[in-house]
N, C-alpha and C. Protein backbone atom coordinates (compact mmCIF):
# COMPACT_ATOMS: atom_id res chain seq x y z
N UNK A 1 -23.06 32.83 -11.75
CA UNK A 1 -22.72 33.38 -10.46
C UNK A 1 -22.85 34.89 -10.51
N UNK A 2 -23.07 35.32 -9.58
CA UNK A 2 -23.04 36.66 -9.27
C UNK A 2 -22.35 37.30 -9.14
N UNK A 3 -21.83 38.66 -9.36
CA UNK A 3 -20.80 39.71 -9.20
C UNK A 3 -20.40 39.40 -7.16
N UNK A 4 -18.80 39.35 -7.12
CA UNK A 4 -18.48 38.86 -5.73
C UNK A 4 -18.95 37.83 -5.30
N UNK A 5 -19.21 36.73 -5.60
CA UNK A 5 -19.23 35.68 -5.67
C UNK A 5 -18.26 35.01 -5.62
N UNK A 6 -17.46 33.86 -4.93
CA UNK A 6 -16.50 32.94 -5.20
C UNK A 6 -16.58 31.70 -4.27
N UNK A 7 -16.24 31.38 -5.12
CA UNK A 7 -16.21 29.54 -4.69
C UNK A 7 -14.93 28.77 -4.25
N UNK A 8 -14.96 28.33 -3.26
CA UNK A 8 -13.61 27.99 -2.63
C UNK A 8 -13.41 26.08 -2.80
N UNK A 9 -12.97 25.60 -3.52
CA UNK A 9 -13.10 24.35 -3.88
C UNK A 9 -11.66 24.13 -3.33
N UNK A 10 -12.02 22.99 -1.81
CA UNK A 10 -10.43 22.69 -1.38
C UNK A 10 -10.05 21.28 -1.90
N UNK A 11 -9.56 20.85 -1.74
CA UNK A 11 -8.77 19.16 -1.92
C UNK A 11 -8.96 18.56 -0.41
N UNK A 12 -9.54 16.83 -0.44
CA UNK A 12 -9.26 16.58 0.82
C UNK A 12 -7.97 16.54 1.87
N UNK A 13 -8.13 16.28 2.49
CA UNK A 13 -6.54 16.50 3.58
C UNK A 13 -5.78 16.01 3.16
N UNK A 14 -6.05 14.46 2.53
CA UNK A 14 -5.02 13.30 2.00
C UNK A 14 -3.90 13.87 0.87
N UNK A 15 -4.38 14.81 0.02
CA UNK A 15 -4.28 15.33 -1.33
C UNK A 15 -3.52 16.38 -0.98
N UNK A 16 -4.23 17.04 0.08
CA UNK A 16 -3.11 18.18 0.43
C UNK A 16 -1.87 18.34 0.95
N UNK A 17 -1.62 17.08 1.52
CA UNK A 17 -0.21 16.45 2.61
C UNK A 17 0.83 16.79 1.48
N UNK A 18 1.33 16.83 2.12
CA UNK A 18 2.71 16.90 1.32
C UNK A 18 3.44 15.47 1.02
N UNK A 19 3.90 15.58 -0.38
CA UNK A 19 4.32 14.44 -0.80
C UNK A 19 3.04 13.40 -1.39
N UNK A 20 1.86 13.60 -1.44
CA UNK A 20 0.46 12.20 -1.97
C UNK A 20 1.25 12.81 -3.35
N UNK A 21 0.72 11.39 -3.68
CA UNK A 21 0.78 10.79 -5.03
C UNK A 21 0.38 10.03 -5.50
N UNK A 22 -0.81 9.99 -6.08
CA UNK A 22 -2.04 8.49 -6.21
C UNK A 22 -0.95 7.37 -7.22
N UNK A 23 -0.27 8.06 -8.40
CA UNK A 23 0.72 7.01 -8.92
C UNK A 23 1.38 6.14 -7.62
N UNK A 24 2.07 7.09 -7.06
CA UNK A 24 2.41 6.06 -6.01
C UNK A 24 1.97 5.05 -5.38
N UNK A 25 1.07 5.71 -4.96
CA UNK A 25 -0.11 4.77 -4.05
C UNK A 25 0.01 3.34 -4.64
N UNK A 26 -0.51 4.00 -6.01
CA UNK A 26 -0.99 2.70 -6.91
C UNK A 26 0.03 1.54 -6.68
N UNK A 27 1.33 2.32 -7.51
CA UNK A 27 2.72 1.06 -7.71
C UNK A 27 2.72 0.52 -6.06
N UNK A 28 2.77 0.90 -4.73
CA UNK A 28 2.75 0.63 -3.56
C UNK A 28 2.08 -0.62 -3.54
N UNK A 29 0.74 -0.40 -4.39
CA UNK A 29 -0.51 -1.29 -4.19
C UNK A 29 0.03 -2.68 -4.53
N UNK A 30 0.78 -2.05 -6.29
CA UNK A 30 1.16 -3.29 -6.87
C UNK A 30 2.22 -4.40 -6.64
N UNK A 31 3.46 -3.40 -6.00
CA UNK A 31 4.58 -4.21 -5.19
C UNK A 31 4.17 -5.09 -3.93
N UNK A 32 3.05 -4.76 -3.12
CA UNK A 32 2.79 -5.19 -2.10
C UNK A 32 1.81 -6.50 -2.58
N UNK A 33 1.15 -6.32 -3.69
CA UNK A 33 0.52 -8.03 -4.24
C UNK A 33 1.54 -8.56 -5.06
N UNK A 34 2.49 -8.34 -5.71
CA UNK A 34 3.86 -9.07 -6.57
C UNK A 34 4.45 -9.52 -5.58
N UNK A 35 4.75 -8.92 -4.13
CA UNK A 35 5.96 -9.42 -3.09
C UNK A 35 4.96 -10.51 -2.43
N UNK A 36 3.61 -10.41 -2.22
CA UNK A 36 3.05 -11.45 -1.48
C UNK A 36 2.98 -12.89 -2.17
N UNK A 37 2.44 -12.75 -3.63
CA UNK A 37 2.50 -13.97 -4.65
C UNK A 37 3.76 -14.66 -4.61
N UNK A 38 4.97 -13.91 -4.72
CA UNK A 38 6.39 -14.58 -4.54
C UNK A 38 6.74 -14.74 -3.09
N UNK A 39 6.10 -14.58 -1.79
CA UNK A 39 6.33 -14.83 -0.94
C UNK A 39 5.48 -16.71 -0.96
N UNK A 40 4.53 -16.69 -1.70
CA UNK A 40 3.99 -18.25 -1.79
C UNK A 40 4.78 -18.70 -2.12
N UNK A 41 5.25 -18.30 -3.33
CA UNK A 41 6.60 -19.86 -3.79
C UNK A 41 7.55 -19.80 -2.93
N UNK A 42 7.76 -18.97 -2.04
CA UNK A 42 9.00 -18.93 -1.22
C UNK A 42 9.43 -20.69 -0.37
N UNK A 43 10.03 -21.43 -0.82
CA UNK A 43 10.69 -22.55 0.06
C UNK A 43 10.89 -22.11 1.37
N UNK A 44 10.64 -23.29 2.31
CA UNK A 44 10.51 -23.39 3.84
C UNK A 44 11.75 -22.64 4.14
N UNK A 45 13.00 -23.63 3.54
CA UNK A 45 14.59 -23.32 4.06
C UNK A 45 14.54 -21.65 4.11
N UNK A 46 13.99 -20.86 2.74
CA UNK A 46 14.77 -19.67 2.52
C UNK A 46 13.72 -19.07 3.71
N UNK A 47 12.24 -19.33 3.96
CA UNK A 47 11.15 -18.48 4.31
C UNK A 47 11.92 -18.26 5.91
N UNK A 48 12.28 -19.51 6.82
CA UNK A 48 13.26 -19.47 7.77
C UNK A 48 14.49 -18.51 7.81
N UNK A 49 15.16 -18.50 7.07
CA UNK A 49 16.46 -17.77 6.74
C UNK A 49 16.53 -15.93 6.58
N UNK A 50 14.73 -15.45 6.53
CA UNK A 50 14.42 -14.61 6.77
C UNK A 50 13.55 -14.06 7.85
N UNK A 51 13.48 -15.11 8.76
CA UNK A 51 13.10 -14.80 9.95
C UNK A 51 11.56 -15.18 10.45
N UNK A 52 10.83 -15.93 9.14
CA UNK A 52 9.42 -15.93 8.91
C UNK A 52 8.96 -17.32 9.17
N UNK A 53 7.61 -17.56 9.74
CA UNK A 53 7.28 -18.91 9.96
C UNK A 53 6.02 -19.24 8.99
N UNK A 54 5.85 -20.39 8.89
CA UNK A 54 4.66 -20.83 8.27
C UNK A 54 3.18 -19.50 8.21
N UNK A 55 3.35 -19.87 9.42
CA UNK A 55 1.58 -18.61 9.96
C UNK A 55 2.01 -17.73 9.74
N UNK A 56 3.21 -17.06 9.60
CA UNK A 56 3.43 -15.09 9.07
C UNK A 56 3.72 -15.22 7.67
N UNK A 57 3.46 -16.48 7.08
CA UNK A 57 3.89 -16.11 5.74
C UNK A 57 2.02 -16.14 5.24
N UNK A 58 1.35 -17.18 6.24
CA UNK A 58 -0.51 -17.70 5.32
C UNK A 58 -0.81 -15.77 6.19
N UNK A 59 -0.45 -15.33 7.00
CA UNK A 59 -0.77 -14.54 7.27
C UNK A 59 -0.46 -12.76 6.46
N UNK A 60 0.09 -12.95 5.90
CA UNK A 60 1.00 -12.01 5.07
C UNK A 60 0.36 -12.02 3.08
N UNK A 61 -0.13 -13.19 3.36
CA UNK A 61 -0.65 -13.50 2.02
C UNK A 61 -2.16 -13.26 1.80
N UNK A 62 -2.48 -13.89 3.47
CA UNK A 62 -4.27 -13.38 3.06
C UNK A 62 -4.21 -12.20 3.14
N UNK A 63 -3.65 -11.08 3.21
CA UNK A 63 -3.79 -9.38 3.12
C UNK A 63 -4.28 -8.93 1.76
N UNK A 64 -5.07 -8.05 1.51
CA UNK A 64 -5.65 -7.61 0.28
C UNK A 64 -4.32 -6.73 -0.18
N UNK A 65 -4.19 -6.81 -1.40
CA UNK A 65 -3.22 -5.60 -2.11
C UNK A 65 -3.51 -3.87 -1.92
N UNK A 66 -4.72 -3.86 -1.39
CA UNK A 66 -4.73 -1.81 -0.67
C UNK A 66 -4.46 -2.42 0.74
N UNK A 67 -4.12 -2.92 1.55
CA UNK A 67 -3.48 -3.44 2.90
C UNK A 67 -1.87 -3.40 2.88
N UNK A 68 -1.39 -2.08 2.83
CA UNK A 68 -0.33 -1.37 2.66
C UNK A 68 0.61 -1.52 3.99
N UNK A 69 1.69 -1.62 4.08
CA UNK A 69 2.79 -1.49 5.57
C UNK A 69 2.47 0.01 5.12
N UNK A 70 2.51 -0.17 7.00
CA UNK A 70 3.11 1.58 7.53
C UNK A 70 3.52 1.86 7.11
N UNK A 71 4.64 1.89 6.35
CA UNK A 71 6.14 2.51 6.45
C UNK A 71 5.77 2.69 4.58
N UNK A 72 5.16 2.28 3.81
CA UNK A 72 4.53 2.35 2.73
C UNK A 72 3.62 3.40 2.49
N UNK A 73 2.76 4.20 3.77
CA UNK A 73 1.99 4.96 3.33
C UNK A 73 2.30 6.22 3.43
């Protein structure tokens, strides 16, 4: 490089927010496929008892593990 020269190398927006944390992200990733797998074995009685029906549970399960809740990202 040349004398006065400088290079401004930013971070994307995501990176810059306050609070990112790709660890996070990650474990987010991982709780959200551990809670879906144990939402399969979940019994009818209990899956009811939390407010959930058949179709929000096949629906909750076909979600990929980066298919994060809101309130998660």
């Amino acid at each position: 490089m040349s004398q006065g020269t400088s290079v401004c190398v930013t971070a994307p927006r995501m990176v810059r927010a306050a609070g990112f944390n790709p660890l996070r992200r990650v474990w987010h990733m991982y709780m959200a496929w551990r809670t879906r797998r144990q939402l399969i074995e979940l019994p009818d009685h209990l899956l009811s008892d939390i407010g959930l029906r058949e179709w929000d549970r096949e629906a909750e399960i076909s979600r990929r593990f980066w298919d994060l809740p809101r309130s998660w990202r």
